[in-house]
C-alpha atoms as a PDB file:
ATOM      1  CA  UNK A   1     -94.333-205.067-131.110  1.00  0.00           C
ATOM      2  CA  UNK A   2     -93.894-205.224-127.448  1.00  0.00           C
ATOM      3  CA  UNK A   3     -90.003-206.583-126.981  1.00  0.00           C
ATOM      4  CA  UNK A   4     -90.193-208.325-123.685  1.00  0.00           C
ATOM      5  CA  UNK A   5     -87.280-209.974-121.290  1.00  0.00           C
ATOM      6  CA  UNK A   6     -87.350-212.964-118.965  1.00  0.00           C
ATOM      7  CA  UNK A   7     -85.328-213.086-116.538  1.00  0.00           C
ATOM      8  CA  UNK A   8     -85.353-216.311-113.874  1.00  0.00           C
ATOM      9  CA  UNK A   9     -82.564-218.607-112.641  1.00  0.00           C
ATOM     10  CA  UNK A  10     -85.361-221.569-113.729  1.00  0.00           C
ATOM     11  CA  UNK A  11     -85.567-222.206-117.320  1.00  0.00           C
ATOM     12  CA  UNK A  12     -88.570-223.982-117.047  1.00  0.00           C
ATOM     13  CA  UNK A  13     -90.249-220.872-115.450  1.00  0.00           C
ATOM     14  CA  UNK A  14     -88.620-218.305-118.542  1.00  0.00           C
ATOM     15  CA  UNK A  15     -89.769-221.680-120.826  1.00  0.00           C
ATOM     16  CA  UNK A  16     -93.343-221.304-119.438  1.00  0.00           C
ATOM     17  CA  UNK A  17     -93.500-217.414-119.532  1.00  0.00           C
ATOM     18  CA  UNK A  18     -91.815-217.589-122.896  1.00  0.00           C
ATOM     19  CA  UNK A  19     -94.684-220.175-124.601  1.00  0.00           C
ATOM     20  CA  UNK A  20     -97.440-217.746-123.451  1.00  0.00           C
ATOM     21  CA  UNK A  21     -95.947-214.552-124.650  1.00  0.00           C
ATOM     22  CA  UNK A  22     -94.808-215.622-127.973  1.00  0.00           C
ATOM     23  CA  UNK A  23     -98.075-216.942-128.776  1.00  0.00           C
ATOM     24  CA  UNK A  24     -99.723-212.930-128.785  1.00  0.00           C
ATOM     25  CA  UNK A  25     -99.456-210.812-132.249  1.00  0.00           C
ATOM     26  CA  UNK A  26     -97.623-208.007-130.314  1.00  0.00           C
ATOM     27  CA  UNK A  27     -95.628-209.254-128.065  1.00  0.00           C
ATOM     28  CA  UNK A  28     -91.866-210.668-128.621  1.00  0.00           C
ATOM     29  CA  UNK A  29     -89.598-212.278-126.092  1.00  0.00           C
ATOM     30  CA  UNK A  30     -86.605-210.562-127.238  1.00  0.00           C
ATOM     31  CA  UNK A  31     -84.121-212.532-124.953  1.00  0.00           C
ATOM     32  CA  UNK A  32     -83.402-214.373-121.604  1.00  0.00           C
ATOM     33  CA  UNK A  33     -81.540-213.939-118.389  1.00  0.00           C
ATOM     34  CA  UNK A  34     -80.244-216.380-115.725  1.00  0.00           C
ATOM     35  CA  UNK A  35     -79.096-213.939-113.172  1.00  0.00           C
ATOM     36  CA  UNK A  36     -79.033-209.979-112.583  1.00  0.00           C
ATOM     37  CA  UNK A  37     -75.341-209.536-113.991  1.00  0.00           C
ATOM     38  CA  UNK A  38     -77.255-211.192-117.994  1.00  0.00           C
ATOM     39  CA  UNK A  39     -80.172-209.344-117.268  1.00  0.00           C
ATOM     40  CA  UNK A  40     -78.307-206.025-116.952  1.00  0.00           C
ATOM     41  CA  UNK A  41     -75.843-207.018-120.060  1.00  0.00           C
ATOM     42  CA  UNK A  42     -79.440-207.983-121.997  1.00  0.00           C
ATOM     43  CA  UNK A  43     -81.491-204.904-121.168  1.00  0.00           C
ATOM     44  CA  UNK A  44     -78.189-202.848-122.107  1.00  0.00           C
ATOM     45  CA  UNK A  45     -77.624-204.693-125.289  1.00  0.00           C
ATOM     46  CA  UNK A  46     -81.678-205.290-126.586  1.00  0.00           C
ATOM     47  CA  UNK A  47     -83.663-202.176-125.031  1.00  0.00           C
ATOM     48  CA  UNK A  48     -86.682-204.457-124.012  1.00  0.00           C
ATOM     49  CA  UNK A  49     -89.663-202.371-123.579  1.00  0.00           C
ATOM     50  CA  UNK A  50     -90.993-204.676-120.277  1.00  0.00           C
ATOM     51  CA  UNK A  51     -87.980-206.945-118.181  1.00  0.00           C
ATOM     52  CA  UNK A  52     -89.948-209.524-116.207  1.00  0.00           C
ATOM     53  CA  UNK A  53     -87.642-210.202-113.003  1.00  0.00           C
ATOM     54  CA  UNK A  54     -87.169-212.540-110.357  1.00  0.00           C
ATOM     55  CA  UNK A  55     -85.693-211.252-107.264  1.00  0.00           C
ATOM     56  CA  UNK A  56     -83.945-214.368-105.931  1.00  0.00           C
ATOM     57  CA  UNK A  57     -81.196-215.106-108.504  1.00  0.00           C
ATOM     58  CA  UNK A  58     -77.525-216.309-108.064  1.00  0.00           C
ATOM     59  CA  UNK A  59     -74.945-213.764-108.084  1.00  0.00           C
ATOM     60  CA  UNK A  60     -76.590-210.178-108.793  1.00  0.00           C
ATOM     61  CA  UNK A  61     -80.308-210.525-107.482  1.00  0.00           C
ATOM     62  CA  UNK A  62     -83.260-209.000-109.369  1.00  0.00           C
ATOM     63  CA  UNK A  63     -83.407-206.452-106.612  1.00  0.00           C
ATOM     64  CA  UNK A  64     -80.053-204.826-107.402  1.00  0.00           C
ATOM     65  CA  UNK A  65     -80.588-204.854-111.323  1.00  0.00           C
ATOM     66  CA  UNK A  66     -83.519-203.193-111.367  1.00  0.00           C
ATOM     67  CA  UNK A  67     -81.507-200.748-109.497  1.00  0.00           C
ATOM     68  CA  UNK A  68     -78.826-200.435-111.941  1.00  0.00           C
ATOM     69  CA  UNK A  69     -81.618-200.497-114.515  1.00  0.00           C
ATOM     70  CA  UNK A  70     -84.003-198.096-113.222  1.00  0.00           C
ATOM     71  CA  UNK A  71     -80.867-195.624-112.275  1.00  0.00           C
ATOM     72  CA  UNK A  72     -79.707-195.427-115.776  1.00  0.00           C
ATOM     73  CA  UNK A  73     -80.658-192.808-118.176  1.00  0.00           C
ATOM     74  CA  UNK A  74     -80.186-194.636-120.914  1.00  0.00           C
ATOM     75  CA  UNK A  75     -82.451-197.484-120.214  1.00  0.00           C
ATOM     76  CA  UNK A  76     -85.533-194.831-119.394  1.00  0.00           C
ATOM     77  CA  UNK A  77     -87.663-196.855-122.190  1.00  0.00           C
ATOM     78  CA  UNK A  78     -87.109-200.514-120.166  1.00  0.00           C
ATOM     79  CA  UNK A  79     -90.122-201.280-117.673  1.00  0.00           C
ATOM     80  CA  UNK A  80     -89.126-203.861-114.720  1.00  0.00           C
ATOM     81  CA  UNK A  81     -91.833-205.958-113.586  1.00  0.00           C
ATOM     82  CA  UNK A  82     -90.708-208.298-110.355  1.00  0.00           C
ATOM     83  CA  UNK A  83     -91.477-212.059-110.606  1.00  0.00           C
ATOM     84  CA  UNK A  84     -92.496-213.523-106.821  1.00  0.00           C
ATOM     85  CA  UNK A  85     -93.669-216.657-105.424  1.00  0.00           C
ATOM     86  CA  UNK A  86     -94.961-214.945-102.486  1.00  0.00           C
ATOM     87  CA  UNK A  87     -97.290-211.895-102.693  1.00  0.00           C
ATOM     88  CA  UNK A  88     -95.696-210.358 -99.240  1.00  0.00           C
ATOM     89  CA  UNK A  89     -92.301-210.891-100.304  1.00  0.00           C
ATOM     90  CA  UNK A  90     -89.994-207.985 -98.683  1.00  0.00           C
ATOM     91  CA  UNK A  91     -87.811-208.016-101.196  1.00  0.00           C
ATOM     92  CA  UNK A  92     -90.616-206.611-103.438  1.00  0.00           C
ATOM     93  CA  UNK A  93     -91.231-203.117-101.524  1.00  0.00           C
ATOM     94  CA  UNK A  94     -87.040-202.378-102.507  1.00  0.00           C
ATOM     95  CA  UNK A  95     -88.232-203.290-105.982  1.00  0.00           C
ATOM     96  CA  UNK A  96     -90.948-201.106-105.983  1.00  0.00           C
ATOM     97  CA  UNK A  97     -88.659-198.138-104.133  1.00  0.00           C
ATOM     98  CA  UNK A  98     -85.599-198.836-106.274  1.00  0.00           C
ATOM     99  CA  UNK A  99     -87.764-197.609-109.604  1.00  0.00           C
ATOM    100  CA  UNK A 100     -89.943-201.263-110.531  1.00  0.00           C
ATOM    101  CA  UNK A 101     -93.437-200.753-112.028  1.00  0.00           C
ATOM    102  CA  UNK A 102     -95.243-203.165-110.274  1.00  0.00           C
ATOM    103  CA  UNK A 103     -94.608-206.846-109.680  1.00  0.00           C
ATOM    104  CA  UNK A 104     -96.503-209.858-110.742  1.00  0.00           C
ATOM    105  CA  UNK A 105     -97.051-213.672-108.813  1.00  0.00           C
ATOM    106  CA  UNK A 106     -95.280-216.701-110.662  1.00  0.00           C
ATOM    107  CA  UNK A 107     -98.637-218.092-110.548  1.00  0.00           C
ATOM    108  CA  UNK A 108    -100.669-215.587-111.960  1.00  0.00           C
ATOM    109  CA  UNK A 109    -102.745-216.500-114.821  1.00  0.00           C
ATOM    110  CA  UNK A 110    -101.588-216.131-118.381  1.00  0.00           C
ATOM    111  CA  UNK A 111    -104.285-213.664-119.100  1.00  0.00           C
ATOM    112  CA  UNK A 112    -102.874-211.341-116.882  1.00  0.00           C
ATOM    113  CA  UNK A 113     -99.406-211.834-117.657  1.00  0.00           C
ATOM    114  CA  UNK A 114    -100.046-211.235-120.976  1.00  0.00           C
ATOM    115  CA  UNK A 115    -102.535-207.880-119.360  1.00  0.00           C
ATOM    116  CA  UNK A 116     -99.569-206.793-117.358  1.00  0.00           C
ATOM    117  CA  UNK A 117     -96.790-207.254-120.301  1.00  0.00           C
ATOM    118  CA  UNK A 118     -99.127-204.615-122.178  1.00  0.00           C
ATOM    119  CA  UNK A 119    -100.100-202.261-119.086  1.00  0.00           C
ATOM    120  CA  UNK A 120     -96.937-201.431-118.127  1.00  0.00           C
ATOM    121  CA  UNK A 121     -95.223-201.387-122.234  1.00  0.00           C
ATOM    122  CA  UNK A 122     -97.641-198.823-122.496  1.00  0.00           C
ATOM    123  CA  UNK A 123     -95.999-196.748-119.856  1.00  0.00           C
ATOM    124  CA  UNK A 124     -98.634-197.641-116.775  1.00  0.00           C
ATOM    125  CA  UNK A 125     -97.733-198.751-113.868  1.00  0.00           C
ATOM    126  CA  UNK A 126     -99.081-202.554-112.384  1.00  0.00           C
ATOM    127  CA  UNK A 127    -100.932-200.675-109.419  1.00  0.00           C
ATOM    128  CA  UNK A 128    -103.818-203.498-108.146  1.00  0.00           C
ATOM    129  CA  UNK A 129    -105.456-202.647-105.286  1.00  0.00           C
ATOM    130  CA  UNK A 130    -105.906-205.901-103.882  1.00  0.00           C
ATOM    131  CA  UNK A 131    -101.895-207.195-104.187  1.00  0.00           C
ATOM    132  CA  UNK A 132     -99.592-204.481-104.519  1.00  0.00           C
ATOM    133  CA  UNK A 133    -101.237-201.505-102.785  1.00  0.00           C
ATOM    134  CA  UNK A 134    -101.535-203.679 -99.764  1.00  0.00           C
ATOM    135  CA  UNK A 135     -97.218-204.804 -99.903  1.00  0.00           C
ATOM    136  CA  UNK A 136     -96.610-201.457-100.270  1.00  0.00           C
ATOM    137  CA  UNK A 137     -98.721-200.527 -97.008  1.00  0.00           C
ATOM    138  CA  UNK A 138     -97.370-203.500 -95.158  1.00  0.00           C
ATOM    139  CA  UNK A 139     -93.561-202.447 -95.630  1.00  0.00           C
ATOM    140  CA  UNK A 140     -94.132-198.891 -95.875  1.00  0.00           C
ATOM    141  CA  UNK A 141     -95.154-199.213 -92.134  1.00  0.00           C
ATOM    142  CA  UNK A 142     -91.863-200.344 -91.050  1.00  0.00           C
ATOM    143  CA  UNK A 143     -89.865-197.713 -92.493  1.00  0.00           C
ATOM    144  CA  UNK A 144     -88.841-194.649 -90.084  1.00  0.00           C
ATOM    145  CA  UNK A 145     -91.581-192.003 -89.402  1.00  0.00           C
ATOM    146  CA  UNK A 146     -92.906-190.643 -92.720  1.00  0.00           C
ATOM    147  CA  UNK A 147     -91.812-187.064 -93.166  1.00  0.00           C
ATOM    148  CA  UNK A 148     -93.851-185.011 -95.447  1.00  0.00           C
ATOM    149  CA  UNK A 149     -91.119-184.006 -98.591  1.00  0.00           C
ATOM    150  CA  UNK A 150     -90.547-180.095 -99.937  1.00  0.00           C
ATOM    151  CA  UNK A 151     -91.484-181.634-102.721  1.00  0.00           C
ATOM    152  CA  UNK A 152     -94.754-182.269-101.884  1.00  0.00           C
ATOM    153  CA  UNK A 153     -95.324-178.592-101.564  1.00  0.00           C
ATOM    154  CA  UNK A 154     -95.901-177.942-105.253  1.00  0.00           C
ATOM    155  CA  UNK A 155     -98.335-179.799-105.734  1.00  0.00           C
ATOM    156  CA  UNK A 156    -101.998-178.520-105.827  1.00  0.00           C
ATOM    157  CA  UNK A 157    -104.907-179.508-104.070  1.00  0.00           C
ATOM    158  CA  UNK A 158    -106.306-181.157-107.126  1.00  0.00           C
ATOM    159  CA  UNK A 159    -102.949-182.842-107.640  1.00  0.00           C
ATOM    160  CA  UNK A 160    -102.828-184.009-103.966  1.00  0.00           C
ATOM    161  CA  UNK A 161    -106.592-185.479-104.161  1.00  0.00           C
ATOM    162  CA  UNK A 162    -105.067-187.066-107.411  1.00  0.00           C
ATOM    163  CA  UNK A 163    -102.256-188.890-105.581  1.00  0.00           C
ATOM    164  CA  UNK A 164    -104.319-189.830-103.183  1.00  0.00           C
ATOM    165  CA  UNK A 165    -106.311-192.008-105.500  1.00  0.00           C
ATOM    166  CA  UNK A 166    -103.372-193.169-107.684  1.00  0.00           C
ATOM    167  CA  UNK A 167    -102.011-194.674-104.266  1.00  0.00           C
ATOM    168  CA  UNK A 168    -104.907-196.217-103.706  1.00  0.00           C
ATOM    169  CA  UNK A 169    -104.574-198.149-106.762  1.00  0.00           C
ATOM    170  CA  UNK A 170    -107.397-196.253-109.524  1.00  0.00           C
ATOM    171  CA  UNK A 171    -106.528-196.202-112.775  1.00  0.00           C
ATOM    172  CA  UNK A 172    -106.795-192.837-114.938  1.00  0.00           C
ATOM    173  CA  UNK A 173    -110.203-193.669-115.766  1.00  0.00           C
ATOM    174  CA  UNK A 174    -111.242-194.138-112.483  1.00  0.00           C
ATOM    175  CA  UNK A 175    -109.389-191.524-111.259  1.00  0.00           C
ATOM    176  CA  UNK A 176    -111.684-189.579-114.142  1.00  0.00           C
ATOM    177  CA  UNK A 177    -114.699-190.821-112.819  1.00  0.00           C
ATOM    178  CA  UNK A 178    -114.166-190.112-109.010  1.00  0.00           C
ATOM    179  CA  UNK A 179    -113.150-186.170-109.589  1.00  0.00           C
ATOM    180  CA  UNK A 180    -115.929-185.758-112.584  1.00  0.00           C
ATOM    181  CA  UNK A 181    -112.744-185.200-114.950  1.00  0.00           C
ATOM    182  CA  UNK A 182    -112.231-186.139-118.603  1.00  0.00           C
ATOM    183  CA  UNK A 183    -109.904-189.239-118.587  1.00  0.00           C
ATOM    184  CA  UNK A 184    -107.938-186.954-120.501  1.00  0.00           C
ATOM    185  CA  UNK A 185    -107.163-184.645-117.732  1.00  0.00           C
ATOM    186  CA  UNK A 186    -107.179-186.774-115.342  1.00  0.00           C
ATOM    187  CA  UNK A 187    -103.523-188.376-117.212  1.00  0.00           C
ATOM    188  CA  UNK A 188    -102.471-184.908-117.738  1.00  0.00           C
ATOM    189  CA  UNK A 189    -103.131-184.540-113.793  1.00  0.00           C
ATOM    190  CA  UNK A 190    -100.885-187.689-113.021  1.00  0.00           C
ATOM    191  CA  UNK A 191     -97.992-186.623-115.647  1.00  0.00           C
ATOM    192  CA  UNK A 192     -97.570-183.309-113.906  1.00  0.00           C
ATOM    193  CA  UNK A 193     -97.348-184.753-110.897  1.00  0.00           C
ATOM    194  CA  UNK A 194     -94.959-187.144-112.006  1.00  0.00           C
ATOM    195  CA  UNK A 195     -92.649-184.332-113.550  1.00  0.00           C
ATOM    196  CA  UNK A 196     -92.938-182.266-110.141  1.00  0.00           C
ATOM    197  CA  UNK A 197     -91.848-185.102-107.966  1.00  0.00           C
ATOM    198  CA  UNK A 198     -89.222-186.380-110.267  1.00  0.00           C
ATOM    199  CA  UNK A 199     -90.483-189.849-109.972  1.00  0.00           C
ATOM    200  CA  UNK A 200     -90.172-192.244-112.607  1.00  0.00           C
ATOM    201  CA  UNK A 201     -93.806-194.014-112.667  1.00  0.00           C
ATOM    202  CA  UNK A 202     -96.711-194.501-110.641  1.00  0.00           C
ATOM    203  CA  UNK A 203     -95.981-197.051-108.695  1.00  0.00           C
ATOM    204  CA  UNK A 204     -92.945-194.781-107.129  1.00  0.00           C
ATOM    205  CA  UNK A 205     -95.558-191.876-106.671  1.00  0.00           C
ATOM    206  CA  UNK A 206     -97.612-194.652-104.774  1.00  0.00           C
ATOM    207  CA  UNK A 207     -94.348-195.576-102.600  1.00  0.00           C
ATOM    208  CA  UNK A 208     -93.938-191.889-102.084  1.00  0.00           C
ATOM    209  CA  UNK A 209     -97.631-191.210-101.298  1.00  0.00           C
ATOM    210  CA  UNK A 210     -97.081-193.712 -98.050  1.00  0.00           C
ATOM    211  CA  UNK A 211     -93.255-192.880 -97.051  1.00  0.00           C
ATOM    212  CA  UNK A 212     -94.296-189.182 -97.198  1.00  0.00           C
ATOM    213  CA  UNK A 213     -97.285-189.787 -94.900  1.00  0.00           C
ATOM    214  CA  UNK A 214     -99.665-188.709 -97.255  1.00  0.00           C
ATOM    215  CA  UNK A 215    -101.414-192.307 -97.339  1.00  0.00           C
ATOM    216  CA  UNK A 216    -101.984-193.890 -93.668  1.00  0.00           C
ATOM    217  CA  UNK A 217    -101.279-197.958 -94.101  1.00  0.00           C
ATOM    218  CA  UNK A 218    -104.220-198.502 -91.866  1.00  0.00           C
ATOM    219  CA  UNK A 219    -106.546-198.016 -94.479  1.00  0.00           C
ATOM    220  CA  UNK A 220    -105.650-201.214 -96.260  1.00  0.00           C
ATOM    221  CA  UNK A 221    -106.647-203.173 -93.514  1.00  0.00           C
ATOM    222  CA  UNK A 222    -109.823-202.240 -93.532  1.00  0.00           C
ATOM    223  CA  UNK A 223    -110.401-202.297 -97.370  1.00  0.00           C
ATOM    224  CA  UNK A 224    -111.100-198.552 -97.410  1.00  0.00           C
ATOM    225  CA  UNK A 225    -110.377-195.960 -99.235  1.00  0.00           C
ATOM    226  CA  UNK A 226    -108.614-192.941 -98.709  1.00  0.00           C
ATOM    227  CA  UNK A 227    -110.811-189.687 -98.285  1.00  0.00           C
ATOM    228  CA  UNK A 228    -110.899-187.027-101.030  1.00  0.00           C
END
């Protein structure tokens, strides 16, 4: 059972969220948050696998709790997911950087709300190509020159040309089927990497990939993709 918490200063949009998640087999809404300061308290006290949060709350903001969140070991197993109205929302690049696994629209559809609850549970990060890779490139741009980490270093070429393609937003499988790998490897690939860059998820190895200059935010205007 996926345990999953809302937090949202509206309680007709946790109400909402709430009806549609209950109604799946494996998925729980294990509590509810009006503000960061609850949401902190909640994911301290229940361990929620997936925390669905706004950003613009009284008091502490979604932005900071993730933070807190995110930053403490004992809450590795909790997942943030950021709730927007706005799909170039600032606030949600900080999100993203601060540890976030991807962030969803207050519109979206309940099919993939319910898709996203179960992506990211399983330890995946929200990456879509045509939303979040493109926030990421827009605020990524604005941040000081990118300058290429030591990190970065010891990583191999296959791990680099596997990077590459998890910042642009392909999934394992994809990422399987673009390098001729076994979908297998291709996770084993992306876990390394993980581990080398001390990152918690993929969507900070995709916030890495552009602050380190290893992605060019050019390319998402254009729709392309990065070369391998």
């Amino acid at each position: 059972m996926i345990k999953v918490l809302l937090a949202d200063d509206q309680r007709l949009v946790r109400a909402g969220f709430g009806s549609i998640l209950d109604d799946e087999d494996d998925i729980a809404v294990a509590g509810e948050a009006a503000d960061g300061e609850q949401a902190l308290a909640a994911c301290r006290e229940l361990r929620p696998d997936v925390a669905l949060m706004d950003i613009r709350m009284p008091g502490m903001d979604g932005l900071e709790a993730t933070r807190r969140i995110t930053a403490d070991r004992r809450l590795d197993g909790v997942r943030v997911v950021i709730l927007t109205t706005f799909d170039l929302d600032e606030y949600v690049y900080g999100a993203l950087r601060a540890g976030a696994s991807g962030f969803l629209l207050k519109d979206t559809d309940p099919e993939e709300l319910i898709h996203a609850v179960r992506v990211v549970a399983r330890g995946d990060a929200l990456i879509t190509p045509s939303v979040t890779r493109r926030l990421i490139g827009e605020f990524a741009g604005r941040v000081a020159a990118p300058v290429p980490g030591p990190r970065l270093k010891a990583l191999t070429e296959r791990e680099r040309e596997v990077m590459l393609l998890v910042a642009a937003g392909l999934s394992n499988d994809e990422i399987a089927a673009r390098l001729v790998l076994s979908p297998a490897t291709a996770k084993t690939h992306v876990s390394r990497i993980m581990s080398k860059l001390d990152v918690r998820d993929r969507s900070q190895l995709v916030v890495l990939a552009y602050e380190s200059g290893m992605v060019n935010p050019t390319w998402m205007s254009g729709g392309s993709q990065p070369p391998v």
